[in-house]
N, C-alpha and C. Protein backbone atom coordinates (compact mmCIF):
# COMPACT_ATOMS: atom_id res chain seq x y z
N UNK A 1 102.24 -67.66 27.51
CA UNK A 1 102.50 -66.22 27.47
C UNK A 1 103.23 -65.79 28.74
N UNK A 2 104.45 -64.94 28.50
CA UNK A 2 105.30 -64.67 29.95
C UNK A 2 104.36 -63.54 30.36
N UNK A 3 104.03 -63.45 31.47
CA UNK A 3 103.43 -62.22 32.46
C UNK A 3 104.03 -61.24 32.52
N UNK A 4 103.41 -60.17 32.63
CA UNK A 4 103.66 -58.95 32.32
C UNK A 4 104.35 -58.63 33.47
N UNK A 5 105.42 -58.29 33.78
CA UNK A 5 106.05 -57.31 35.54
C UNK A 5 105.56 -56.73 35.57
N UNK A 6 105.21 -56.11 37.01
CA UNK A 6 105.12 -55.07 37.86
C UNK A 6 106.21 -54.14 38.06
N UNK A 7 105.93 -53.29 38.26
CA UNK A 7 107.06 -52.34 38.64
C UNK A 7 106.99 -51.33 40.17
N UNK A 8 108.20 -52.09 41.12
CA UNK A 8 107.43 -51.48 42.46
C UNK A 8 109.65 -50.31 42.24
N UNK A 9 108.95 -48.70 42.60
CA UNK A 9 109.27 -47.42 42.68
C UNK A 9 109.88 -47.63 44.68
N UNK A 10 110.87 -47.55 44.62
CA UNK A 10 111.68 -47.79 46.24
C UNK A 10 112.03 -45.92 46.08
N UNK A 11 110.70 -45.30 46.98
CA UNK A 11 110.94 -43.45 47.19
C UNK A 11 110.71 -43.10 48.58
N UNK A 12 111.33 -43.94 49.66
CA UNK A 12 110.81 -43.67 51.05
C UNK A 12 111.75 -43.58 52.12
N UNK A 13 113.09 -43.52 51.25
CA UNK A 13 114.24 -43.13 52.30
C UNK A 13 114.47 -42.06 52.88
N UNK A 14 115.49 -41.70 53.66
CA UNK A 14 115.53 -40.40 54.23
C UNK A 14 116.26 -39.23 53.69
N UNK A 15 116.84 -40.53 52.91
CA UNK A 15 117.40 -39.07 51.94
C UNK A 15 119.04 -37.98 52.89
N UNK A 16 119.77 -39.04 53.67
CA UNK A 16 120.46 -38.74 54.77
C UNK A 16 121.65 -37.79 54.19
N UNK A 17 122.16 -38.06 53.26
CA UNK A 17 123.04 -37.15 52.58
C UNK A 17 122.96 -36.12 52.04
N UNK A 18 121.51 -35.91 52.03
CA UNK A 18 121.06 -34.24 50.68
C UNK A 18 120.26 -33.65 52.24
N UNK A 19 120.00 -34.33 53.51
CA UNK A 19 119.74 -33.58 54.89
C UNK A 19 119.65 -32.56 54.52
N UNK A 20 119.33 -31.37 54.96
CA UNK A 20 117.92 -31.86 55.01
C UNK A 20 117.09 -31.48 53.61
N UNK A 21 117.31 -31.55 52.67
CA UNK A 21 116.65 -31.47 51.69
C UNK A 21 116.56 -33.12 51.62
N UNK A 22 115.30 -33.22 50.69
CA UNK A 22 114.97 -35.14 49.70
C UNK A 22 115.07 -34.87 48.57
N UNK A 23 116.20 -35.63 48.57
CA UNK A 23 116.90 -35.48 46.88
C UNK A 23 115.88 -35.74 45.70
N UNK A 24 114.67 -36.44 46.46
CA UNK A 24 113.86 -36.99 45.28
C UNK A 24 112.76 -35.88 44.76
N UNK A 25 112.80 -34.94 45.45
CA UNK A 25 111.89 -33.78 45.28
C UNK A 25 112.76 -32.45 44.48
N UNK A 26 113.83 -32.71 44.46
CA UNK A 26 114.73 -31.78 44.12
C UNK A 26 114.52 -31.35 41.97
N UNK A 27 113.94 -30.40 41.54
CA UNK A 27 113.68 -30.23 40.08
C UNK A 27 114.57 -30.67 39.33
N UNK A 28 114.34 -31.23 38.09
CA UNK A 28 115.26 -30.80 37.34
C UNK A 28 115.33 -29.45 36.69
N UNK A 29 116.53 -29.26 35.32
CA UNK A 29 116.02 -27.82 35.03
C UNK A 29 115.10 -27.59 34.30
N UNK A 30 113.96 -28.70 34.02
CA UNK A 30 112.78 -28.43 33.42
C UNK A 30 111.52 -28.00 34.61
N UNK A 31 112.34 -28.20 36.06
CA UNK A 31 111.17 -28.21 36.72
C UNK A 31 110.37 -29.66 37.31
N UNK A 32 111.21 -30.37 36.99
CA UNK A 32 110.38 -31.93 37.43
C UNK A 32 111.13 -32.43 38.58
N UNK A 33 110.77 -32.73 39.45
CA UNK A 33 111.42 -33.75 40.29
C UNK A 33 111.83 -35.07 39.99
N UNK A 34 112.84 -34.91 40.68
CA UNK A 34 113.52 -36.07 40.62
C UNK A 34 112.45 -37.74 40.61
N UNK A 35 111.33 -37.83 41.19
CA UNK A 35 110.85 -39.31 41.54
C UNK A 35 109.93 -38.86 40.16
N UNK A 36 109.68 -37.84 39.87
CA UNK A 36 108.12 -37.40 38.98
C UNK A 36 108.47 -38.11 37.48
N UNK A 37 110.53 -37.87 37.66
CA UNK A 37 110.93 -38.07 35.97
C UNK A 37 111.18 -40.05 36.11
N UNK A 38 112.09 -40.24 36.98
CA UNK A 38 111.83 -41.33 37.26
C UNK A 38 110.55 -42.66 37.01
N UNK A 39 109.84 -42.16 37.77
CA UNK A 39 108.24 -42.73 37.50
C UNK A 39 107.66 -42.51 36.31
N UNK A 40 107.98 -40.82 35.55
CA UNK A 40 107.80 -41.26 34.35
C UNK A 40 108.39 -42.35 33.23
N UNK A 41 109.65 -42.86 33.39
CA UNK A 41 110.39 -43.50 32.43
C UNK A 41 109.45 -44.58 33.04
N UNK A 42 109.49 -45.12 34.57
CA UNK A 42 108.64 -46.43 34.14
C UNK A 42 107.37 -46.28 33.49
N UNK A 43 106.71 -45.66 33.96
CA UNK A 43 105.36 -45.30 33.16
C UNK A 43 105.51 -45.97 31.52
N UNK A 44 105.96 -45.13 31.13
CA UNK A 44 106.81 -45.20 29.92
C UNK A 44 107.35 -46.67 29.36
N UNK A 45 107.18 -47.34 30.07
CA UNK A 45 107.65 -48.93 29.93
C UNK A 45 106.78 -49.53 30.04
N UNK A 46 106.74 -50.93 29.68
CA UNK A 46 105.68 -52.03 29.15
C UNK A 46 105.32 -52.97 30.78
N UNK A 47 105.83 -52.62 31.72
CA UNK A 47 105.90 -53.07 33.40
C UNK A 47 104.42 -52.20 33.41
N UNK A 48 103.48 -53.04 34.25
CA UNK A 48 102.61 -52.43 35.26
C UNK A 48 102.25 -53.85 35.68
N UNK A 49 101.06 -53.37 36.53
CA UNK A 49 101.19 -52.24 37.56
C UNK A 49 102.27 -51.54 38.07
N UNK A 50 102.24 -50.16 38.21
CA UNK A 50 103.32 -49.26 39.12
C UNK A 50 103.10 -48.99 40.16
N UNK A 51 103.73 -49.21 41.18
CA UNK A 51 103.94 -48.62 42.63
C UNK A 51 104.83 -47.84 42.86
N UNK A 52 104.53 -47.08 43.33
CA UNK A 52 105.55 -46.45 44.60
C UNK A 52 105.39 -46.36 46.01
N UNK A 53 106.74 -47.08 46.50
CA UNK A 53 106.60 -47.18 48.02
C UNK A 53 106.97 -45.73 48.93
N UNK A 54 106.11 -45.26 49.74
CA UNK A 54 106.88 -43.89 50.62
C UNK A 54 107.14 -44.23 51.39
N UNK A 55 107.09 -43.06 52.16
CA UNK A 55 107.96 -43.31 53.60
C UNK A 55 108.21 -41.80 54.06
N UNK A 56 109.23 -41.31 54.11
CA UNK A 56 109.83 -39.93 54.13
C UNK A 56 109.57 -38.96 53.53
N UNK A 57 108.69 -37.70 54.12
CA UNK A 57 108.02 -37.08 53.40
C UNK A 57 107.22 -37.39 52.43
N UNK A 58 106.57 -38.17 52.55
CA UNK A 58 105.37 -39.29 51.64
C UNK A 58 104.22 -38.33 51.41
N UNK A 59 103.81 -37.74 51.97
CA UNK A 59 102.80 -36.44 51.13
C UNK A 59 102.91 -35.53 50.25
N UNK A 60 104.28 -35.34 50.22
CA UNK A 60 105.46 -34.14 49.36
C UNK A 60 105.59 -35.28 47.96
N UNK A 61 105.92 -36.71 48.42
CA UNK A 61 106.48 -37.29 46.97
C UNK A 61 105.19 -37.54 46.19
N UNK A 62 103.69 -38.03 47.23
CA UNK A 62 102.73 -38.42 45.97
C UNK A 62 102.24 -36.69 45.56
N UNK A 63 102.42 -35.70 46.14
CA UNK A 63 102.04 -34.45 45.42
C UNK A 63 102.98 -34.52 44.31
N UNK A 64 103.94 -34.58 44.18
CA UNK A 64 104.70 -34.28 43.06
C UNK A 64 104.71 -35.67 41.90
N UNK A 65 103.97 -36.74 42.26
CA UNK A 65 103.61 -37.55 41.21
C UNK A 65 102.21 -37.17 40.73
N UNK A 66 101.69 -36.11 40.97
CA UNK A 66 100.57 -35.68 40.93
C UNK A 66 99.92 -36.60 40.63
N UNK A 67 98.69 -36.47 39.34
CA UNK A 67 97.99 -37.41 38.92
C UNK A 67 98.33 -38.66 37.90
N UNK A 68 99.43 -39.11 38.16
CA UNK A 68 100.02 -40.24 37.49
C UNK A 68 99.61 -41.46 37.74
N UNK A 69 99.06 -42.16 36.93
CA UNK A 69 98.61 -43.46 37.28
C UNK A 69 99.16 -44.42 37.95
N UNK A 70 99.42 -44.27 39.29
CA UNK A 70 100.63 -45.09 40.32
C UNK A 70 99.53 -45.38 41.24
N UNK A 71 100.08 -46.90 41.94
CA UNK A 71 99.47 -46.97 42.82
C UNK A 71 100.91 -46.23 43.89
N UNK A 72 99.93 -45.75 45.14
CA UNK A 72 101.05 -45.63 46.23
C UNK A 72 100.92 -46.24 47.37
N UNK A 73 102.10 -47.15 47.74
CA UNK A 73 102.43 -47.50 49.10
C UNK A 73 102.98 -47.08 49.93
N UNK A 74 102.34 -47.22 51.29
CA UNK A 74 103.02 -46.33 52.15
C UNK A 74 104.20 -47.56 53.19
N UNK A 75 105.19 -47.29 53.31
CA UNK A 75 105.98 -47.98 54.26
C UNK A 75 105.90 -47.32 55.74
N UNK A 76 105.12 -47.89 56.92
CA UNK A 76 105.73 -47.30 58.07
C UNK A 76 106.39 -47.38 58.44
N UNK A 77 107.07 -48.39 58.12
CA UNK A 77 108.62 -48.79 59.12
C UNK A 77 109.52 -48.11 58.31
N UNK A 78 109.65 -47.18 57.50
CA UNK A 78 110.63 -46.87 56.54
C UNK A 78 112.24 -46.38 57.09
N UNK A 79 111.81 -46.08 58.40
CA UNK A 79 113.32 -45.81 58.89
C UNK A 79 113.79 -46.77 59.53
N UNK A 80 113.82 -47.80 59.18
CA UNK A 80 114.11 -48.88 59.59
C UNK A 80 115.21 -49.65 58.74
N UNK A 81 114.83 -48.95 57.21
CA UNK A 81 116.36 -49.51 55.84
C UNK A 81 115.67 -49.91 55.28
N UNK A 82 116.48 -50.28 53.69
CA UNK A 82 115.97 -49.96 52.77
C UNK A 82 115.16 -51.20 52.36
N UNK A 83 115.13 -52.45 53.24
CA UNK A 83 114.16 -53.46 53.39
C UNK A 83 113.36 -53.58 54.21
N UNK A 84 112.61 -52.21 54.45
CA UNK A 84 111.26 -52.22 55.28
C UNK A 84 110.57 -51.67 53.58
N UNK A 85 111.12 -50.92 52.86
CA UNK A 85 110.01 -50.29 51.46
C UNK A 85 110.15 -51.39 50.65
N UNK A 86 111.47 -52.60 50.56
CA UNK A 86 111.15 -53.14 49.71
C UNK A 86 110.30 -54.01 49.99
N UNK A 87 109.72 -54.82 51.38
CA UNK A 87 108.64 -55.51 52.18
C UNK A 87 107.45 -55.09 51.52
N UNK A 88 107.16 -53.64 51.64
CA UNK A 88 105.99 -52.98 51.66
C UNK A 88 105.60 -53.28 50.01
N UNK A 89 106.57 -52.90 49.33
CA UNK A 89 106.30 -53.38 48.00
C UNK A 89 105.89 -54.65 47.16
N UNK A 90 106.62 -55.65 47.97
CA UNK A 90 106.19 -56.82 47.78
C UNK A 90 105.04 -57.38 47.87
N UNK A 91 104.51 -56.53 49.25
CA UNK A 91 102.87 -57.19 50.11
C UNK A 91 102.09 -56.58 49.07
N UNK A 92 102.77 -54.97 48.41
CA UNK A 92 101.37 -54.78 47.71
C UNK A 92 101.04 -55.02 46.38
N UNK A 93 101.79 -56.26 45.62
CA UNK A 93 101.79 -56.77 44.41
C UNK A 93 100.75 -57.17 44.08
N UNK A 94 100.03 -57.38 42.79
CA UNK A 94 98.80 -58.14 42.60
C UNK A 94 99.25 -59.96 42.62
N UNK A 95 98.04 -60.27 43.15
CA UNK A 95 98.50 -61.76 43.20
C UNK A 95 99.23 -62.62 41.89
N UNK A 96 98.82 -61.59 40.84
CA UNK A 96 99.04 -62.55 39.16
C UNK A 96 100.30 -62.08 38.81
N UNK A 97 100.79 -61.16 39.76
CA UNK A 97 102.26 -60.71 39.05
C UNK A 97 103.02 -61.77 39.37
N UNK A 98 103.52 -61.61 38.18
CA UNK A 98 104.76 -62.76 37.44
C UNK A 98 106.00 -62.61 37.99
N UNK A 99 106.20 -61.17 38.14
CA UNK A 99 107.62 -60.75 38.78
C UNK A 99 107.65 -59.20 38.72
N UNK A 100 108.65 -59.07 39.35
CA UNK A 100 108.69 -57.27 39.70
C UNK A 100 109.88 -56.50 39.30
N UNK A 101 110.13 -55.51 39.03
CA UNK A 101 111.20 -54.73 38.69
C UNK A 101 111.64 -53.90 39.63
N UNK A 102 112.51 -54.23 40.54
CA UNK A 102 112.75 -52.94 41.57
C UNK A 102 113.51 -51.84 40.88
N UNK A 103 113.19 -50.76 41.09
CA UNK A 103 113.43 -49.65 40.76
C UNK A 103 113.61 -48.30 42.18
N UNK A 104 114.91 -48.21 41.75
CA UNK A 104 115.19 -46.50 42.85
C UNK A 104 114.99 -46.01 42.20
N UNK A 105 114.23 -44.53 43.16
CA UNK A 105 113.31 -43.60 42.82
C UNK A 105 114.69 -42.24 42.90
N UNK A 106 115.89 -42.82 42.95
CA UNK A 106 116.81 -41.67 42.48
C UNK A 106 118.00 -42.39 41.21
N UNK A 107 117.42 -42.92 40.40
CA UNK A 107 117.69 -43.40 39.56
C UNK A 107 117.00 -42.55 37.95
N UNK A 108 116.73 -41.20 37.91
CA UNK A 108 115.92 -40.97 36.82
C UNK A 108 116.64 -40.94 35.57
N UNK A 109 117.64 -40.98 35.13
CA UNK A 109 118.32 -41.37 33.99
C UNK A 109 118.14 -42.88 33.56
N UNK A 110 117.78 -43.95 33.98
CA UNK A 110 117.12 -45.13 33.45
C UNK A 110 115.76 -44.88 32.36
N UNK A 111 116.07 -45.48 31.01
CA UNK A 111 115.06 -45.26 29.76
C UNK A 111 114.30 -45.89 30.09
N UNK A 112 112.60 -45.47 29.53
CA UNK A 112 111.76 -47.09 29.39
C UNK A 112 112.44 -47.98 28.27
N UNK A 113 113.43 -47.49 27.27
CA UNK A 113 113.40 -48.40 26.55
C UNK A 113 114.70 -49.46 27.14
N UNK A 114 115.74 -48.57 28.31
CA UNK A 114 116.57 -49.85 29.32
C UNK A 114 115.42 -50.72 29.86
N UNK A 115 114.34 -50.37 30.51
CA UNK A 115 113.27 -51.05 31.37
C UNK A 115 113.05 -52.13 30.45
N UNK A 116 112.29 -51.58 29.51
CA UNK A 116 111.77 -52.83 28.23
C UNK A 116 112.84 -53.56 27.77
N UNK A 117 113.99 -53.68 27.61
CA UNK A 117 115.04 -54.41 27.55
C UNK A 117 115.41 -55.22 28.53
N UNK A 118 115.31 -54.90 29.77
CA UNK A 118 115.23 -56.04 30.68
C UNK A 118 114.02 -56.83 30.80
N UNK A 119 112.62 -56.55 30.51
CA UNK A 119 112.03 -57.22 30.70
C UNK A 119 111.64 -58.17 29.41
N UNK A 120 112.23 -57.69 28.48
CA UNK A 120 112.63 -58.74 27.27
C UNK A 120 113.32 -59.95 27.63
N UNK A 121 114.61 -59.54 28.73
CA UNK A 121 115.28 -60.57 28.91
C UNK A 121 114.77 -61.83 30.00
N UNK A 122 114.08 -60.88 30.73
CA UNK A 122 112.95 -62.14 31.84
C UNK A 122 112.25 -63.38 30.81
N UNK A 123 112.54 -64.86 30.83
CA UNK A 123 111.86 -65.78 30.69
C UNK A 123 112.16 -67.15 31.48
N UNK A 124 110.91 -67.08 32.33
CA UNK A 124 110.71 -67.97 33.06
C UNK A 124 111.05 -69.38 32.34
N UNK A 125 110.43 -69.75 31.16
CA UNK A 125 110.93 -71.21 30.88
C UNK A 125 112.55 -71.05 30.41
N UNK A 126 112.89 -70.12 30.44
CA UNK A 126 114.26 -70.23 30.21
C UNK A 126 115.40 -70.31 31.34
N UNK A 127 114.77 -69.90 32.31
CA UNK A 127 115.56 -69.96 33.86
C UNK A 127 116.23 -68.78 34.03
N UNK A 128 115.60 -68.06 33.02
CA UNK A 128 116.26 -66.17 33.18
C UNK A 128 115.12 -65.50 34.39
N UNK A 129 115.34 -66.04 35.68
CA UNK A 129 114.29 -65.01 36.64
C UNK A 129 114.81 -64.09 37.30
N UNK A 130 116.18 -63.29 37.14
CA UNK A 130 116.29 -62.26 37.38
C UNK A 130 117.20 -61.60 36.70
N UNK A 131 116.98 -60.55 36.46
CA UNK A 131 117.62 -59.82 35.41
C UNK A 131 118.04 -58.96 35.62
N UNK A 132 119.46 -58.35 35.47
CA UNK A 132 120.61 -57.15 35.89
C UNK A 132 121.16 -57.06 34.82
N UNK A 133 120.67 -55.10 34.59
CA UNK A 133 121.51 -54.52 33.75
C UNK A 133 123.21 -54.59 34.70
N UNK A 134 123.97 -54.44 33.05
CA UNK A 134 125.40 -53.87 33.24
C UNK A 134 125.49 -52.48 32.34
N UNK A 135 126.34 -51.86 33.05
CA UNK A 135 127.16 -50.74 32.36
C UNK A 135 128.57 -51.44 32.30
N UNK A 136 128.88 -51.24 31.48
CA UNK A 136 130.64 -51.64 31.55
C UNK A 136 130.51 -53.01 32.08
N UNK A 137 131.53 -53.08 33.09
CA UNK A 137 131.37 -54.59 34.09
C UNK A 137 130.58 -54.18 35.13
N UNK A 138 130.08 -53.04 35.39
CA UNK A 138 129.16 -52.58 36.91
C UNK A 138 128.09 -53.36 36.48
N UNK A 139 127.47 -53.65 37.41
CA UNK A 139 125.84 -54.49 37.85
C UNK A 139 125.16 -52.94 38.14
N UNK A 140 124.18 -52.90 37.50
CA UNK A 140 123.56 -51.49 38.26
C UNK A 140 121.89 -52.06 38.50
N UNK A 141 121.04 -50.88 38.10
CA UNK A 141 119.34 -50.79 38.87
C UNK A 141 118.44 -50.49 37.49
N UNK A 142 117.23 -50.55 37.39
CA UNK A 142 116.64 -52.17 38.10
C UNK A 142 116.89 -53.47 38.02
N UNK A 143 116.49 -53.96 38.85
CA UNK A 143 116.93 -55.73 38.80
C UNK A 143 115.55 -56.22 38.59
N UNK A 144 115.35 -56.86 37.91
CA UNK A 144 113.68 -57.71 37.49
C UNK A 144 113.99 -59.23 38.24
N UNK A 145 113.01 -59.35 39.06
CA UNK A 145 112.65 -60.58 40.17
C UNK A 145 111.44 -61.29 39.35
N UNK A 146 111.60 -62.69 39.34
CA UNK A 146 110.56 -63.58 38.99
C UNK A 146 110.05 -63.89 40.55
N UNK A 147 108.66 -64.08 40.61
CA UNK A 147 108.08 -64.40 42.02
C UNK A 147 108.16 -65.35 42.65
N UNK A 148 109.17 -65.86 42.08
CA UNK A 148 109.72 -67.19 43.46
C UNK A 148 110.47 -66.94 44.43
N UNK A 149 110.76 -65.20 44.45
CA UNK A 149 111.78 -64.96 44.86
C UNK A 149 111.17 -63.67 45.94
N UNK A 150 109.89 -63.76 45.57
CA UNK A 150 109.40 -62.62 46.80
C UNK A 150 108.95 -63.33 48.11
N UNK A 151 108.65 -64.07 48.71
CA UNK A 151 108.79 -64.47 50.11
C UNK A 151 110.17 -64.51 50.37
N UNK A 152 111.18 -64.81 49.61
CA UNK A 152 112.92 -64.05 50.38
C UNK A 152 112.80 -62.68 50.66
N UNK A 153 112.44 -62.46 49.70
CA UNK A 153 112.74 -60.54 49.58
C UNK A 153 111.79 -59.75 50.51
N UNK A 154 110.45 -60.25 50.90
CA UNK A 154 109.85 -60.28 52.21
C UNK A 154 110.43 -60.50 53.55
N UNK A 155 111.40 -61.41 53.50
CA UNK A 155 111.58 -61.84 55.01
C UNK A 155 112.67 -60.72 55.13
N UNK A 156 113.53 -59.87 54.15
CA UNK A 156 114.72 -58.99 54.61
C UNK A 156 114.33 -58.47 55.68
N UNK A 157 115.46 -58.03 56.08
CA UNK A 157 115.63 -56.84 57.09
C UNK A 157 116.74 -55.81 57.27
N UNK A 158 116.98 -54.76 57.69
CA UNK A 158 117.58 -53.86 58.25
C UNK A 158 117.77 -53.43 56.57
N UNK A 159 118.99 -52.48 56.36
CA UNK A 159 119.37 -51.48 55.45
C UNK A 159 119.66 -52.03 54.31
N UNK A 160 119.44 -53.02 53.66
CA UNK A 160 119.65 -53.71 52.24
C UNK A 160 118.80 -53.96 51.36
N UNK A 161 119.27 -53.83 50.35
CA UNK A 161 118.05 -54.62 49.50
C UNK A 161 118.63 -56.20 48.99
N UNK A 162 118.15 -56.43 47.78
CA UNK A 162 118.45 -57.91 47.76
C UNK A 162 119.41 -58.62 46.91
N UNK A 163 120.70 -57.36 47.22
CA UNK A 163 122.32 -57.83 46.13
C UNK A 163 121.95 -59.23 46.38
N UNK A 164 122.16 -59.65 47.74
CA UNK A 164 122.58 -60.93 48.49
C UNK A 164 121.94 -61.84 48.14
N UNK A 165 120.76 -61.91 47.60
CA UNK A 165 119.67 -62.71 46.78
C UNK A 165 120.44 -63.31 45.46
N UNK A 166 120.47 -61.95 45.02
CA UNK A 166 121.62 -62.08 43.29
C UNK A 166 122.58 -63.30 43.77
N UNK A 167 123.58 -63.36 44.28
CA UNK A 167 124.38 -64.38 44.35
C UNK A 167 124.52 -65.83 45.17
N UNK A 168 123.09 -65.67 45.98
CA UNK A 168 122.77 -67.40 46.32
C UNK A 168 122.09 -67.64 45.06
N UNK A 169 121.96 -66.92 43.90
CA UNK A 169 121.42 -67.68 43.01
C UNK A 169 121.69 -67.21 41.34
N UNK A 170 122.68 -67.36 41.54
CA UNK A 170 123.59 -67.14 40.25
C UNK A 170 123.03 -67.91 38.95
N UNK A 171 122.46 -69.13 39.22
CA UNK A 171 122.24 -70.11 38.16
C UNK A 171 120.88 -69.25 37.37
N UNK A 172 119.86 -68.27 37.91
CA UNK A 172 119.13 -67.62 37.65
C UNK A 172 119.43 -66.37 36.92
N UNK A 173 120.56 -66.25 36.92
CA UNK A 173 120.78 -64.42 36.65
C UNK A 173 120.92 -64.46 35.17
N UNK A 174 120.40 -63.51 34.50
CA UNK A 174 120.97 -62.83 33.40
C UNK A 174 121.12 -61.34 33.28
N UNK A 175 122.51 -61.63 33.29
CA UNK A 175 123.02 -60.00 33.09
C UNK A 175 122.75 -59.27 31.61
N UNK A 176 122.42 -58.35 31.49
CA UNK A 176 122.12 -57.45 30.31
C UNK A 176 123.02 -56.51 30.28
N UNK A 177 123.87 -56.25 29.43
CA UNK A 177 124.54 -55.35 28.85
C UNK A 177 123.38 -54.03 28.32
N UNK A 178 123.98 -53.03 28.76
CA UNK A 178 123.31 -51.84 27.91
C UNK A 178 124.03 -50.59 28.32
N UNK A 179 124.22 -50.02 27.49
CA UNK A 179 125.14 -48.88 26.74
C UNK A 179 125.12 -47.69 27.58
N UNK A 180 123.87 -47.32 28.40
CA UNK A 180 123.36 -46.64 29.05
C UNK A 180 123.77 -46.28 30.26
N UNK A 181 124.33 -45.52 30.89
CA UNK A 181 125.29 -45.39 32.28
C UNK A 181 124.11 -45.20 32.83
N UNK A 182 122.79 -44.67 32.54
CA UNK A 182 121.67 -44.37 33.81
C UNK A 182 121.41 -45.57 34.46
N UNK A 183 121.63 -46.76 34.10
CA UNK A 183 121.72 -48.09 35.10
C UNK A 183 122.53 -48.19 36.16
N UNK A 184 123.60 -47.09 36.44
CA UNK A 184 124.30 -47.55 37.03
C UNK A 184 125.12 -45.86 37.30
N UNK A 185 123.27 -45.14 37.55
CA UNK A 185 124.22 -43.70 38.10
C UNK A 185 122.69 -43.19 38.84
N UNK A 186 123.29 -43.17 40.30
CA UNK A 186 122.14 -42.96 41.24
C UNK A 186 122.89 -41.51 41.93
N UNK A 187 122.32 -41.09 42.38
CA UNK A 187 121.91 -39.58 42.79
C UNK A 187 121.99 -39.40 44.18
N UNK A 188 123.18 -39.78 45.24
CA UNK A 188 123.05 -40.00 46.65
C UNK A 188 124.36 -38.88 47.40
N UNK A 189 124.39 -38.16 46.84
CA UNK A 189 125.20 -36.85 46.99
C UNK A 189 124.78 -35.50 46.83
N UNK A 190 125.43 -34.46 46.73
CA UNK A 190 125.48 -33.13 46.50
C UNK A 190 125.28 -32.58 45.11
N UNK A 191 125.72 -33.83 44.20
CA UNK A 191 125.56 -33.77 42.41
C UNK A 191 123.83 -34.26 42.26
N UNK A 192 122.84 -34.08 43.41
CA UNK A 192 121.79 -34.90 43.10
C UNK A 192 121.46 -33.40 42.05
N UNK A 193 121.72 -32.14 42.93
CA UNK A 193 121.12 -30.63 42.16
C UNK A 193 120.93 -30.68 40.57
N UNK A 194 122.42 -31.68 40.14
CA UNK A 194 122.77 -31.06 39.07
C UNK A 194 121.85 -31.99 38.05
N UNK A 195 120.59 -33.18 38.73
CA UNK A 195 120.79 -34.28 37.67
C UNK A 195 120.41 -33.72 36.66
């Protein structure tokens, strides 16, 4: 039986471009924030455990996940880039997880049913251990990690996450096609208002 992913929520940046507002707190026009709708689509998907990692204004983001069944992590080093939250995420995996789904927390146009489609495509005896949606020819978010691959993604550092992983190990990848531009439309501007 393939193991179920985890799903670790990357919501602890600074949010340097929407200054001083956090884009991730920002409503939609229903009134939801940006990380609240987000976290719901994973919710919404066949991935758990859920995390979310903070960092930046980290009391503001778990208020607005109110009572959602998340675990939350806190990153202290979070201003440090965007591989101090993905660290934090990693350490706080359960030992039996199989693999993880990173997910940005300004990504809320991603479906559970894109989520569940990638994690369809994860099989370990098949040598599919990481998995990237496409839009078009773009590579977009989340990327699903099999756990051979989290003591790399632990040792990062400074402002990256783990493109650079993706291509020392190409023989692993399966790319997924899906129709869906929310794979590959993140929210790091002035258009965050409008998502």
């Amino acid at each position: 039986m393939i193991p179920r992913p985890a799903a670790i929520v990357l919501a602890a940046g600074l949010s340097r471009r929407m200054a001083p507002r956090n884009k991730l707190l920002l409503p939609d026009a229903h009134g939801t924030p940006m990380i609240a709708r987000t976290v719901d689509s994973v919710l919404s998907s066949r991935a758990r455990p859920v995390l979310v990692v903070t960092g930046h204004q980290g009391a503001e983001i778990k208020a607005a996940l109110g009572d959602r069944p998340v675990t939350i992590v806190p990153a202290p080093d979070y201003e440090s880039g965007l591989s101090a939250s993905l660290r934090a995420g990693i350490s706080a995996l359960p030992p039996d997880a199989g693999a993880a789904l990173i997910c940005l927390g300004d990504m809320p146009l991603v479906s559970a049913s894109d989520i569940d489609t990638l994690l369809d495509a994860y099989d370990e005896a098949e040598g599919r251990l990481i998995v990237v949606p496409l839009h078009g020819a773009k590579r977009g978010n989340p990327v699903l990690w099999d756990r051979r691959f989290f003591v790399a993604m632990a040792g990062m550092t400074g402002d990256q996450g783990a493109r650079k992983l993706i291509e020392l190990n190409l023989e692993y990848v399966a790319e997924i096609e899906l129709t869906s531009e929310g794979v590959v439309r993140d929210f790091d501007g002035p258009e965050a208002v409008l998502f």
